[in-house]
Protein backbone atom coordinates (compact mmCIF):
# COMPACT_ATOMS: atom_id res chain seq x y z
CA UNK A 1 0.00 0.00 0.00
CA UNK A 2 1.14 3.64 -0.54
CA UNK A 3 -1.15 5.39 1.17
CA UNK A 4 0.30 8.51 2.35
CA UNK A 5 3.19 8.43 0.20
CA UNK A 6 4.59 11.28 -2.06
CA UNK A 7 1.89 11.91 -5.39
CA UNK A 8 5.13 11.17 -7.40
CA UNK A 9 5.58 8.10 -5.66
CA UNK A 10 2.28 7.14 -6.08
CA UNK A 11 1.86 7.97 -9.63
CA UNK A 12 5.63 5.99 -10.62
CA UNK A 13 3.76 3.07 -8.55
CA UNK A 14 0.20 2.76 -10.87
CA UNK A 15 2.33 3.75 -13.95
CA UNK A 16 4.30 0.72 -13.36
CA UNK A 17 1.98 -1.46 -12.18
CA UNK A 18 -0.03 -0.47 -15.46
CA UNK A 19 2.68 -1.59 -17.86
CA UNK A 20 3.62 -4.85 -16.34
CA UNK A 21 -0.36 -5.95 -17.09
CA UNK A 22 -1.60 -5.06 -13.68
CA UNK A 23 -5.86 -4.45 -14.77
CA UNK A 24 -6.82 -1.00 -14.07
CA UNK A 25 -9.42 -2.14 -11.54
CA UNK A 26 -6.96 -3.73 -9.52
CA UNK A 27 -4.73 -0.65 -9.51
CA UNK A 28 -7.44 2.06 -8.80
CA UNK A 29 -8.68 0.15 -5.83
CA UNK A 30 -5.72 -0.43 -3.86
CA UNK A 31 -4.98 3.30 -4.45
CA UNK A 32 -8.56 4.68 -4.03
CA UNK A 33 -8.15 6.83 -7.28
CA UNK A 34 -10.37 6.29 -10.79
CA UNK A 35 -9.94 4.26 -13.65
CA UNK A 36 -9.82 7.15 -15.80
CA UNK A 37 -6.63 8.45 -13.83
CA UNK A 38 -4.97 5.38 -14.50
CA UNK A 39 -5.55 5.23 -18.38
CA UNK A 40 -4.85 9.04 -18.22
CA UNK A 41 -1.11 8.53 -16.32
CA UNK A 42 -0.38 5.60 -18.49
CA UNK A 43 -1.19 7.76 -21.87
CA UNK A 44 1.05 10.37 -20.50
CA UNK A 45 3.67 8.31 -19.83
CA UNK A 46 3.67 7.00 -23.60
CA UNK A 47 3.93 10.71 -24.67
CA UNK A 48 6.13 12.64 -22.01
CA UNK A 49 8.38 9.22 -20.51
CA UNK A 50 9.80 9.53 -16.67
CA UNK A 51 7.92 13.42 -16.85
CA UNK A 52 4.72 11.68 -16.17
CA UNK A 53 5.78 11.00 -12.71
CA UNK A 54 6.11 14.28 -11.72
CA UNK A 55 3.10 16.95 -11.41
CA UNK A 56 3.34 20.19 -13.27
CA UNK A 57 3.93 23.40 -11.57
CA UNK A 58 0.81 25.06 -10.40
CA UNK A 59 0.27 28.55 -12.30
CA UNK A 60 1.34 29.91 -15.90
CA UNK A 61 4.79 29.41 -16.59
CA UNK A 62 6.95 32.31 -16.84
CA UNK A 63 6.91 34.87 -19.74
CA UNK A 64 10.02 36.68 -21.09
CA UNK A 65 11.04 40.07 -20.25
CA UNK A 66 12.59 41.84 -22.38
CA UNK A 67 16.28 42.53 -21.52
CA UNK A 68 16.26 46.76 -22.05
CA UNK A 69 13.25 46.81 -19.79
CA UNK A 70 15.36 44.89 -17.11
CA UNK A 71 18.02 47.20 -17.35
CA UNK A 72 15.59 50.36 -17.10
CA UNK A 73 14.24 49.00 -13.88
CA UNK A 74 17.56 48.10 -12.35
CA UNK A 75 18.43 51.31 -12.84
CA UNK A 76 15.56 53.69 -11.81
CA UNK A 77 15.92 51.27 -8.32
CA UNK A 78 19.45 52.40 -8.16
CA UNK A 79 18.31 55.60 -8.92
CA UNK A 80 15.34 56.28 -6.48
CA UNK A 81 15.47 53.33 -3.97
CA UNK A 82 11.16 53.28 -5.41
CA UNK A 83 9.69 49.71 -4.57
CA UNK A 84 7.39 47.70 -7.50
CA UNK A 85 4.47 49.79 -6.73
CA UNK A 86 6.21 53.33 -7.33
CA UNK A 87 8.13 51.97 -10.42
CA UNK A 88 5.06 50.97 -11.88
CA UNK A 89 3.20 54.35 -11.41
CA UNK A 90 6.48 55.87 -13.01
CA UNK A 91 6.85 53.76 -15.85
CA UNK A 92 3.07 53.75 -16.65
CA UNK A 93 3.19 57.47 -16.23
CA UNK A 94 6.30 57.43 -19.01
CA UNK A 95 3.95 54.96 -21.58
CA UNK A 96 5.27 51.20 -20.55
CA UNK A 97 2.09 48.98 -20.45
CA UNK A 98 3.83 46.27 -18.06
CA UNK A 99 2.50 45.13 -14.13
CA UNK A 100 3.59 45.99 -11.25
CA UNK A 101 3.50 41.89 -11.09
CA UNK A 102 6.79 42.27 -13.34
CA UNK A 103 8.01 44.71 -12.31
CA UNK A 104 8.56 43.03 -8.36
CA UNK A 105 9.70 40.07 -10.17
CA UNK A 106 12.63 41.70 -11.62
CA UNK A 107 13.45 43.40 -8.48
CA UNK A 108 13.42 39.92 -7.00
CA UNK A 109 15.57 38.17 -9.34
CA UNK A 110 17.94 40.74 -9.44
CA UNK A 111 18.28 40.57 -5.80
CA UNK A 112 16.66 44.21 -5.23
CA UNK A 113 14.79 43.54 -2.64
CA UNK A 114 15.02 42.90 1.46
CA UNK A 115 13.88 38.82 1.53
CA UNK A 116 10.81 38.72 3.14
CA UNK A 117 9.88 34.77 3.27
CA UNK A 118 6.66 35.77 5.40
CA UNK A 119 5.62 38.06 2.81
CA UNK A 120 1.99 40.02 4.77
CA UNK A 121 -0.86 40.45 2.99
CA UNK A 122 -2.11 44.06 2.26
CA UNK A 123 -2.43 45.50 5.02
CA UNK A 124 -5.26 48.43 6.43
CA UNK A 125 -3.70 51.47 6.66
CA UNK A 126 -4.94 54.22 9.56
CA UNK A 127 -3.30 57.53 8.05
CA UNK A 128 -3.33 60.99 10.82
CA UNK A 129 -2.58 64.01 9.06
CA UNK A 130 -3.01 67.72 9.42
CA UNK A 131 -5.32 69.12 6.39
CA UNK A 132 -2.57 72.18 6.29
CA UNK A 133 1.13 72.56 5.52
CA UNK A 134 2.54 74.11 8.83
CA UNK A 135 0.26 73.61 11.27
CA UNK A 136 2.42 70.40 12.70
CA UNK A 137 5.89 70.07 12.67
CA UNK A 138 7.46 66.62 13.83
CA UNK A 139 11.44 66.30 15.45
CA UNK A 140 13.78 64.26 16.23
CA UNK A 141 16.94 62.78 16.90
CA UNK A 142 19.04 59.89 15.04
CA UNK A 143 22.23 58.89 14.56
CA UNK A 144 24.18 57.40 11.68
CA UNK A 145 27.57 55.45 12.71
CA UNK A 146 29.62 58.58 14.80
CA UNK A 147 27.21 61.85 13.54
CA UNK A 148 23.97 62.92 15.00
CA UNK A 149 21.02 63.80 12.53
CA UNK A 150 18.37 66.25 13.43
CA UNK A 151 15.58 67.07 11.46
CA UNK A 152 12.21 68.63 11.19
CA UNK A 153 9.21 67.56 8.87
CA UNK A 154 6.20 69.39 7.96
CA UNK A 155 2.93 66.81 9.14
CA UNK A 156 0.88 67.24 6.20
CA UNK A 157 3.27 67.59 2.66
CA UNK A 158 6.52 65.06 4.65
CA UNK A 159 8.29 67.93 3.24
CA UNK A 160 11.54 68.28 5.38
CA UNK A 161 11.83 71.99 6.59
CA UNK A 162 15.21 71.66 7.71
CA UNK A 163 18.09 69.13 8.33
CA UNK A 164 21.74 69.14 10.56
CA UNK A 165 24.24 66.86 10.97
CA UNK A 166 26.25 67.51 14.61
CA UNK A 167 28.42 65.14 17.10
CA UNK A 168 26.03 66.05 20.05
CA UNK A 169 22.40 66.02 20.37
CA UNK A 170 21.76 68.64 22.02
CA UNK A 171 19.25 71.51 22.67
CA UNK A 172 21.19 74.22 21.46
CA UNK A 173 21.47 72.37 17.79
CA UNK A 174 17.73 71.53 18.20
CA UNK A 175 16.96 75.21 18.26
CA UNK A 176 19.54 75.97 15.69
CA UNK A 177 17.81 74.24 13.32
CA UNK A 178 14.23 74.89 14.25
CA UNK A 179 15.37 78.53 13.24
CA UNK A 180 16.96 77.56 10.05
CA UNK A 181 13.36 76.06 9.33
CA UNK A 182 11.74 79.02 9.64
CA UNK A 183 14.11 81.37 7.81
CA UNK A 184 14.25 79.32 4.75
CA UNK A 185 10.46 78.56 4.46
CA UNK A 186 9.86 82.14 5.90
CA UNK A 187 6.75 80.52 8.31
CA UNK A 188 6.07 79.15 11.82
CA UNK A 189 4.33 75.83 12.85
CA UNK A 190 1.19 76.30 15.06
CA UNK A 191 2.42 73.03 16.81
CA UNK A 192 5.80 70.98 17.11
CA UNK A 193 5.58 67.40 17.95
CA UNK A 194 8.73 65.13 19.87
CA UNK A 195 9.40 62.63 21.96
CA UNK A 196 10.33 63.06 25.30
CA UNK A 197 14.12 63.11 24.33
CA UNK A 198 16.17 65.35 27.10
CA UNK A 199 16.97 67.86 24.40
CA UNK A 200 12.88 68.82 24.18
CA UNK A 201 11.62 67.78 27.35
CA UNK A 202 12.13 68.56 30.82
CA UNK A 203 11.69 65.14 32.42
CA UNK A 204 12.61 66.29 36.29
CA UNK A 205 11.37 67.73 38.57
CA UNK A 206 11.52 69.91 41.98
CA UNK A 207 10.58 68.79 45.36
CA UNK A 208 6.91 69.79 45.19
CA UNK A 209 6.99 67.57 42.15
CA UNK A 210 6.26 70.30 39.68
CA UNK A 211 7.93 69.95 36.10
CA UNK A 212 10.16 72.22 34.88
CA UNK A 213 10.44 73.95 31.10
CA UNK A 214 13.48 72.97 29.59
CA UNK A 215 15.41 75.44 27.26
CA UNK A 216 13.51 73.96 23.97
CA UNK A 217 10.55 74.37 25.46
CA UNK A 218 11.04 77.90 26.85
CA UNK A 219 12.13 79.07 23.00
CA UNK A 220 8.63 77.95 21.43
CA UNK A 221 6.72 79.12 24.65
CA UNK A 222 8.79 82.64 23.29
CA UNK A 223 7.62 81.97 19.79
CA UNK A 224 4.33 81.26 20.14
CA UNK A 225 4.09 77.74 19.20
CA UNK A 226 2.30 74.65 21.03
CA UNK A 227 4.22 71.79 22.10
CA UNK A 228 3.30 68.32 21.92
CA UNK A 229 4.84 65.10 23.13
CA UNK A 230 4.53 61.61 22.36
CA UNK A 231 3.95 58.86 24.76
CA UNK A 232 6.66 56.34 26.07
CA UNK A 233 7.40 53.61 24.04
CA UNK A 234 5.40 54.68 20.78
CA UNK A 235 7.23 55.68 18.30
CA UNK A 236 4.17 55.26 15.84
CA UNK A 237 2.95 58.87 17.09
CA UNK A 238 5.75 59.98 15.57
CA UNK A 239 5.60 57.52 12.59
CA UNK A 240 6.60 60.10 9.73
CA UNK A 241 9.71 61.10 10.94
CA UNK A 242 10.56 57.59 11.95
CA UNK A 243 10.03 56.36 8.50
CA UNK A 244 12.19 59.54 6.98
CA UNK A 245 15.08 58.63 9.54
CA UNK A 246 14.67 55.13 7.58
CA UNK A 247 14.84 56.63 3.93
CA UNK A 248 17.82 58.61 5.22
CA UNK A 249 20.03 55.65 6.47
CA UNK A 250 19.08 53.58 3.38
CA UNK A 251 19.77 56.06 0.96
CA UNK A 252 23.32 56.88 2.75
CA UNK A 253 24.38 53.37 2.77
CA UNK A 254 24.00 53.31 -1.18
CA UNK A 255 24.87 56.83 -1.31
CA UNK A 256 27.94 57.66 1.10
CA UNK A 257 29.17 60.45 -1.04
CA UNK A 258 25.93 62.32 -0.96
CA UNK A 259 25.64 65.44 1.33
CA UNK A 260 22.77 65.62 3.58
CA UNK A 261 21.11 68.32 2.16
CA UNK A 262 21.62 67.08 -1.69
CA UNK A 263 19.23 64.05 -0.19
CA UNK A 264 17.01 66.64 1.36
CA UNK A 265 16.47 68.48 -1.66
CA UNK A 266 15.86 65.37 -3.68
CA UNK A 267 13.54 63.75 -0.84
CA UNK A 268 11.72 67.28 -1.42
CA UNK A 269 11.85 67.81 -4.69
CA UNK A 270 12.42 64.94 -6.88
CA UNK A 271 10.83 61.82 -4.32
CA UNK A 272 7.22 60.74 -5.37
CA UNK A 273 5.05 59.29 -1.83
CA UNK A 274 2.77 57.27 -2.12
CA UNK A 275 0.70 58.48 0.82
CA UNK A 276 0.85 61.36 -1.09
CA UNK A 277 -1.10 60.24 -4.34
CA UNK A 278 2.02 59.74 -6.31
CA UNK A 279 3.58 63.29 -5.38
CA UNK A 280 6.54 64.88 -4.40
CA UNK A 281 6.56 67.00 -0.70
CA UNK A 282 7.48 70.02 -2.49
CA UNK A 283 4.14 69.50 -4.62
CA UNK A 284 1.85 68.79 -1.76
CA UNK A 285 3.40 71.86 0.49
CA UNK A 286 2.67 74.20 -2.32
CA UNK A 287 -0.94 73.18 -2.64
CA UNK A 288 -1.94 73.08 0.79
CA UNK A 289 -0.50 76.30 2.52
């Protein structure tokens, strides 16, 4: 008996069975399959040989790609670190009538992409924004090998106001940029949003157990502008500028001769979102001030 066995074991088994006279009765019951299957493995074994023993791979079989298409895709990646689903909107955008299905498959086989073996499923997507450029302003601290990045990103367009690279993290480069911010876009946020990082937030306090203001906080009480905090331990409410920090690192690791604010302006300027119907922050800034 071969019950449980391997379906190429089990089809070698009635093929062979079949040829050495075995009746097709005979053969389907011990098996607990059809006649017709057995007639229809034996016929395919007179027509394909030792093939017959093996099933055929589930799905279409894989079409050609033409080789100049390849080489387009490899290098817009290269280009613009955009996944399948911004390449596609590109390339469709630029006349090429090819999926996005195609498009991830070259990524994959050209060894583009992070593996993922437990690829998720789409996922729902709960997206918080402000409906104006400059009313919230996200910061924050990261750091990249031996420097210290600190930047500050509108809420509404992702359009980063302003960027520094120091070897401390401190309040007094915190401020420094804020102000470069606001010079070069000429406006002030209604509210800035951090973590409770030392450089922003005062965390101690006296021995009536009142908080204290911390410089940061004492220059946009002077200004005029709201401060907000995140909560411990979730860096989700500050999500955007997490997942900039993450565009930053990648693109330095490909890039290491690129100066911060050459990315900056690209990111800006020349970056397409796709939370952002396809647009760049510069575009999205400009239409919602």
């Amino acid at each position: 008996m071969f019950y449980g066995k391997t379906n190429e074991k089990k089809r070698k088994w009635i093929i062979d069975q079949f040829r050495t006279g075995r009746s097709a009765t005979s053969i389907a019951r011990i098996q607990q399959v059809s006649r017709q299957l057995v007639y229809k493995l034996a016929k395919k074994f007179k027509k394909e040989g030792k093939c017959a023993y093996f099933a055929k791979k589930s799905g279409r079989p894989k079409s050609r790609i033409n080789q100049s298409f390849v080489k387009k895709v490899i290098c817009m990646r290269k280009e613009t670190d955009y996944g399948s689903e911004k390449l596609h909107f590109v390339l469709k955008k630029n006349g090429f009538g090819v999926s996005q299905h195609i498009i991830q498959r070259i990524l994959d086989e050209q060894k583009l992409t992070d593996p993922c073996p437990k690829r998720r499923g789409q996922r729902k997507y709960v997206r918080y924004q402000w409906p104006l450029s400059n009313y919230m302003w996200h910061v924050d601290w990261t750091q990249k090998g031996e420097a210290l990045y600190c930047s500050y990103i509108d809420d509404r367009s992702r359009k980063i106001m302003a960027a520094g690279k120091f070897k401390s993290a401190s309040t007094e480069n915190a401020r420094f940029v804020l102000h470069q911010a606001m010079l070069r876009n000429e406006t002030c946020p209604a509210i800035i949003l951090s973590d409770k990082g030392a450089q922003f937030y005062a965390n101690k306090r006296d021995k009536n157990g009142k908080k204290g203001l911390c410089e940061f906080e004492k220059e946009l009480a002077e200004l005029g502008i709201e401060f907000w905090t995140a909560r411990r331990n979730h860096p989700q409410t500050n999500g955007k500028m997490e997942k900039w920090f993450d565009t930053l690192k990648k693109r330095m690791k490909k890039h290491p001769e690129e100066t911060l604010q050459t990315f900056v302006k690209w990111y800006n300027e020349g970056r397409i979102h796709h939370a952002l119907d396809y647009k760049t922050p510069e575009e999205v800034y400009r239409e919602n001030l």
